[in-house]
C-alpha atoms as a PDB file:
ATOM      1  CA  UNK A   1       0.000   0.000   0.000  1.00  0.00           C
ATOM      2  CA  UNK A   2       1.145   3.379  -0.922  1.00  0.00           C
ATOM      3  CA  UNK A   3       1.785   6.780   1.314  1.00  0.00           C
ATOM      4  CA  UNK A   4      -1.322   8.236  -0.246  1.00  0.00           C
ATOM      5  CA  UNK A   5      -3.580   5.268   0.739  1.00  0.00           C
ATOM      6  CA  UNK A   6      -2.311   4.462   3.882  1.00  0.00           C
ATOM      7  CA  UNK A   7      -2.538   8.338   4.981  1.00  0.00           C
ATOM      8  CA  UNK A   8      -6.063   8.706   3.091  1.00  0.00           C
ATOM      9  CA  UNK A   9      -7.127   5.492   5.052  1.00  0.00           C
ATOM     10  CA  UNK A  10      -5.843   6.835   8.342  1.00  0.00           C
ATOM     11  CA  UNK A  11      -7.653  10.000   7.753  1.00  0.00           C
ATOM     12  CA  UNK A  12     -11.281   8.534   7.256  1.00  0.00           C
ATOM     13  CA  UNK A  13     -10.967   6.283   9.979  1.00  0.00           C
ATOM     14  CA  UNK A  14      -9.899   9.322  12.430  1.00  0.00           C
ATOM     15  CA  UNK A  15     -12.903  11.761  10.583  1.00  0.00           C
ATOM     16  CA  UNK A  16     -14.905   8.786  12.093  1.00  0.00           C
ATOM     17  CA  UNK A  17     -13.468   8.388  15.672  1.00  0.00           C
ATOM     18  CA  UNK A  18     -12.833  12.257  16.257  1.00  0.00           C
ATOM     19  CA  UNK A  19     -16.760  12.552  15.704  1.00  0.00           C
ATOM     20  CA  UNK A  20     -17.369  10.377  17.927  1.00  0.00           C
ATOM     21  CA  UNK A  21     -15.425  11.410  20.432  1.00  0.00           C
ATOM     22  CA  UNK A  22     -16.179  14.739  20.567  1.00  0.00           C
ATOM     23  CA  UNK A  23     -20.003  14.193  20.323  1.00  0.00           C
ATOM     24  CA  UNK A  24     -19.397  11.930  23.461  1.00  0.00           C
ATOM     25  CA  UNK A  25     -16.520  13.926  25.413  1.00  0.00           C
ATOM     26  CA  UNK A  26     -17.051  17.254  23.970  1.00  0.00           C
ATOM     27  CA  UNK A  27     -14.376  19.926  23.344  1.00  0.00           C
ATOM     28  CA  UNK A  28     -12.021  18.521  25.685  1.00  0.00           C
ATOM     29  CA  UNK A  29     -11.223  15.458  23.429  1.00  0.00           C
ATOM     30  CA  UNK A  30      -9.926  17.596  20.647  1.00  0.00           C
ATOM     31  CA  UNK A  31      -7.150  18.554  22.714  1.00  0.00           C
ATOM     32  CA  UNK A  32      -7.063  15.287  25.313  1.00  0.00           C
ATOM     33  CA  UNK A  33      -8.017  12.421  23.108  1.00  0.00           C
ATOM     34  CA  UNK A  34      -7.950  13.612  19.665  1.00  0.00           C
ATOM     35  CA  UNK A  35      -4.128  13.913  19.167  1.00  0.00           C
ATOM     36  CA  UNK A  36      -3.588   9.830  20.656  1.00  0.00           C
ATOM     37  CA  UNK A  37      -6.336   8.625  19.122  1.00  0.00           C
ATOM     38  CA  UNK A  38      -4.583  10.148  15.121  1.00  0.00           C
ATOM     39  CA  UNK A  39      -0.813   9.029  16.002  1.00  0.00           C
ATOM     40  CA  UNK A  40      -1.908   5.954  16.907  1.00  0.00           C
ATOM     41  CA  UNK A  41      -4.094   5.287  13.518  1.00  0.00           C
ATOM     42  CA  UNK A  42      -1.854   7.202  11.676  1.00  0.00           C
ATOM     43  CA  UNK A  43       1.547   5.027  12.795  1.00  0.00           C
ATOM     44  CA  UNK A  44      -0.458   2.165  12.988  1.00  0.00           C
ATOM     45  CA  UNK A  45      -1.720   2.052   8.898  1.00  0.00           C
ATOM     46  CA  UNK A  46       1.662   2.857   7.644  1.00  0.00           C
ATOM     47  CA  UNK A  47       3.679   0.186   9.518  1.00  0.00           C
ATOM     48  CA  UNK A  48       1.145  -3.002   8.921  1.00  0.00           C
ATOM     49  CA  UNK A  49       0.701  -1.320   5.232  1.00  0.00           C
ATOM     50  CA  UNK A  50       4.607  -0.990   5.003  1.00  0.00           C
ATOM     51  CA  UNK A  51       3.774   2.618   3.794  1.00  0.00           C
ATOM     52  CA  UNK A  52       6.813   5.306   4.659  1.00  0.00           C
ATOM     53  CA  UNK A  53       5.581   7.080   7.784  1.00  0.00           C
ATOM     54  CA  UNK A  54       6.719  10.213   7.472  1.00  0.00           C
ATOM     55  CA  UNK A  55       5.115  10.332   4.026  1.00  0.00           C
ATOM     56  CA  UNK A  56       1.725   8.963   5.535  1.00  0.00           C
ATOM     57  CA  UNK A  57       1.825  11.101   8.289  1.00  0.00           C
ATOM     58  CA  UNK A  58       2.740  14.119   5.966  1.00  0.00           C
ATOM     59  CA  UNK A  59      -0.093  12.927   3.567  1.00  0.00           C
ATOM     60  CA  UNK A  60      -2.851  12.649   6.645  1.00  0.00           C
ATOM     61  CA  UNK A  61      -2.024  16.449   7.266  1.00  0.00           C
ATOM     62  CA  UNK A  62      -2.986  17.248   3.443  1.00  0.00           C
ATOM     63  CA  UNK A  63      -6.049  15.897   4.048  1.00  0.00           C
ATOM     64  CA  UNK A  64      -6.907  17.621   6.842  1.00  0.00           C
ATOM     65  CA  UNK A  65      -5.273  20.362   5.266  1.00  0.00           C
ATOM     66  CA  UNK A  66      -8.842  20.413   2.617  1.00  0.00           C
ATOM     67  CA  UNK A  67     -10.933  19.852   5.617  1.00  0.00           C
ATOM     68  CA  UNK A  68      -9.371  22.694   7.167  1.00  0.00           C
ATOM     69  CA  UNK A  69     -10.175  24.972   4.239  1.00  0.00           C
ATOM     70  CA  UNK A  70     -13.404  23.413   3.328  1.00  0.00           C
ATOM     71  CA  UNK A  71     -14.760  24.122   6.674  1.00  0.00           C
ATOM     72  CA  UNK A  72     -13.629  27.908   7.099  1.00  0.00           C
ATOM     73  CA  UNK A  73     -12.310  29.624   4.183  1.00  0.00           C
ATOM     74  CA  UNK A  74     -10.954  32.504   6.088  1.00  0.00           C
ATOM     75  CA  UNK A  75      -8.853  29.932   8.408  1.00  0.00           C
ATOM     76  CA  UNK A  76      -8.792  27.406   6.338  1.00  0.00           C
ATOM     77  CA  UNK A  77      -5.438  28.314   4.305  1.00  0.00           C
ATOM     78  CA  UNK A  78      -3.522  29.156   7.381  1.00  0.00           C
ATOM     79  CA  UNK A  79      -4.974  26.032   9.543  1.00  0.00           C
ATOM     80  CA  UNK A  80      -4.270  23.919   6.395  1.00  0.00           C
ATOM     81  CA  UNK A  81      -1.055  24.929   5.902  1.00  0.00           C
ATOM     82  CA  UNK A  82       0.394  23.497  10.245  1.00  0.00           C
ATOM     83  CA  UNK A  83      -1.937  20.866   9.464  1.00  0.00           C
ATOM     84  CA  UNK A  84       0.574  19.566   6.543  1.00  0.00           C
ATOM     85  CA  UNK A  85       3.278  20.527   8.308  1.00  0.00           C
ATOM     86  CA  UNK A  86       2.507  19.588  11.956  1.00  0.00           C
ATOM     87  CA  UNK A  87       1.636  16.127  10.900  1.00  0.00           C
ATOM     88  CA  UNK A  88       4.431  15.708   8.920  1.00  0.00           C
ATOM     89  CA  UNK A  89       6.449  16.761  11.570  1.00  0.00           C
ATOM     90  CA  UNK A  90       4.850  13.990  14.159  1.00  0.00           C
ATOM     91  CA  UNK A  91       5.786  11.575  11.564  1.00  0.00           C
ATOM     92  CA  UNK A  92       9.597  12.316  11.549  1.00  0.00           C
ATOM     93  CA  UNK A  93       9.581  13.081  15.488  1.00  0.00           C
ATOM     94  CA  UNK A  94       8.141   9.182  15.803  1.00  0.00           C
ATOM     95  CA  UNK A  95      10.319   7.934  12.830  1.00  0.00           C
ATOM     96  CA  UNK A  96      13.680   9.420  14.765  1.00  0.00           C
ATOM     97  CA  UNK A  97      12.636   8.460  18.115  1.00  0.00           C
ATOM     98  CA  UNK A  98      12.190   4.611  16.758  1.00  0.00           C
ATOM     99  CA  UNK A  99      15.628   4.779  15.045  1.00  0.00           C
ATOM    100  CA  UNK A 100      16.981   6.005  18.448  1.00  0.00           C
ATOM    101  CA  UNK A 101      15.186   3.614  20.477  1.00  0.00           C
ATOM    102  CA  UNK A 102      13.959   0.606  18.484  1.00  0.00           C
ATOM    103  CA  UNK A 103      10.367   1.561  20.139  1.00  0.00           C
ATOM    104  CA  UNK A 104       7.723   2.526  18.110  1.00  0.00           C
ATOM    105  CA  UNK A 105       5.999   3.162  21.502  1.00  0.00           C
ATOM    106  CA  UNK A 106       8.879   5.725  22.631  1.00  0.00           C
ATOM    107  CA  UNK A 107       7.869   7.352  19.250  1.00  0.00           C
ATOM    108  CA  UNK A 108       4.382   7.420  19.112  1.00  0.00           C
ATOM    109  CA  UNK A 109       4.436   8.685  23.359  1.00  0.00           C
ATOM    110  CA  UNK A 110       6.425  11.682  21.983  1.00  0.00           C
ATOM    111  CA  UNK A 111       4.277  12.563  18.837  1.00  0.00           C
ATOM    112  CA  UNK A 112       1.420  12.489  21.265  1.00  0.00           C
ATOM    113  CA  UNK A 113       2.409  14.558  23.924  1.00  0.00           C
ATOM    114  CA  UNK A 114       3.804  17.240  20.982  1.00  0.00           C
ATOM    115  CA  UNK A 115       0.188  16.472  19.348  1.00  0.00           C
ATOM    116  CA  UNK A 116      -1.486  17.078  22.835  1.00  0.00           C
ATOM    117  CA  UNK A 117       0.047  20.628  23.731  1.00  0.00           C
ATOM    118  CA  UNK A 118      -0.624  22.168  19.929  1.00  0.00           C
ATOM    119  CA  UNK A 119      -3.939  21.252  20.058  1.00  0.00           C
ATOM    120  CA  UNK A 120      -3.720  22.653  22.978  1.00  0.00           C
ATOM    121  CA  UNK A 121      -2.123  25.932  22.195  1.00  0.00           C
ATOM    122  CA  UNK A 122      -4.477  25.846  19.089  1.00  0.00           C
ATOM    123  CA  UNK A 123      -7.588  25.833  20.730  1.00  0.00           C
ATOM    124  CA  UNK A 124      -7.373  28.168  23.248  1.00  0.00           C
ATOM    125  CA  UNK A 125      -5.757  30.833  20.668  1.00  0.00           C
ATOM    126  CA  UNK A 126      -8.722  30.538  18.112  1.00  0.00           C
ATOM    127  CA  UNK A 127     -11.371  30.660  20.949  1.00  0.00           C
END
């Protein structure tokens, strides 16, 4: 399976669980659940898929990056634009933790907690 699948997968099967989540848990899971809930899928589909990471990680980010702009225009460039990079940049944080610790747990607990505090940051800025 390719970057683009894997990363297309990963991104309709989060679309799913972030709805979910939030229509359960409210606002909070965006920033407390959200961020786990994507580096997990997203790590997870590229390994058992044999996919490059970084690439499906990057590729998640572009689509989230249409969402982003779909959903509000006047954001929507800007929010794209971190969500490409930010994801991408999860990917290589997990991909250079592994390669320094042969854990793609070490990786993915990194990722998260980096995931965790911009979601953080980005929430309370754009309320």
């Amino acid at each position: 399976m390719s970057y683009g699948w894997a990363g297309l997968l990963a991104a309709g099967v989060a679309w799913v669980m972030n709805r979910f989540v939030v229509k359960y848990l409210g606002e909070a899971a965006i920033i407390w659940v959200i961020p786990w809930l994507e580096e997990v899928i997203k790590t997870s589909m590229a390994i058992f898929s044999g996919a490059s990471l970084i690439l499906t990680h990057g590729f998640f980010g572009l689509v989230e990056a249409f969402h982003d702009y779909l959903a509000s225009p006047r954001w929507g460039m800007l929010a794209g634009f971190f969500s490409i990079m930010s994801h991408w940049f999860y990917g290589w944080v997990t991909v250079v933790l592994y390669e320094q610790t042969s854990s793609w747990l070490v990786g993915l607990f990194c990722a998260g907690v980096l995931h965790v505090f911009w979601n953080y940051v980005m929430v309370r800025l754009w309320k």
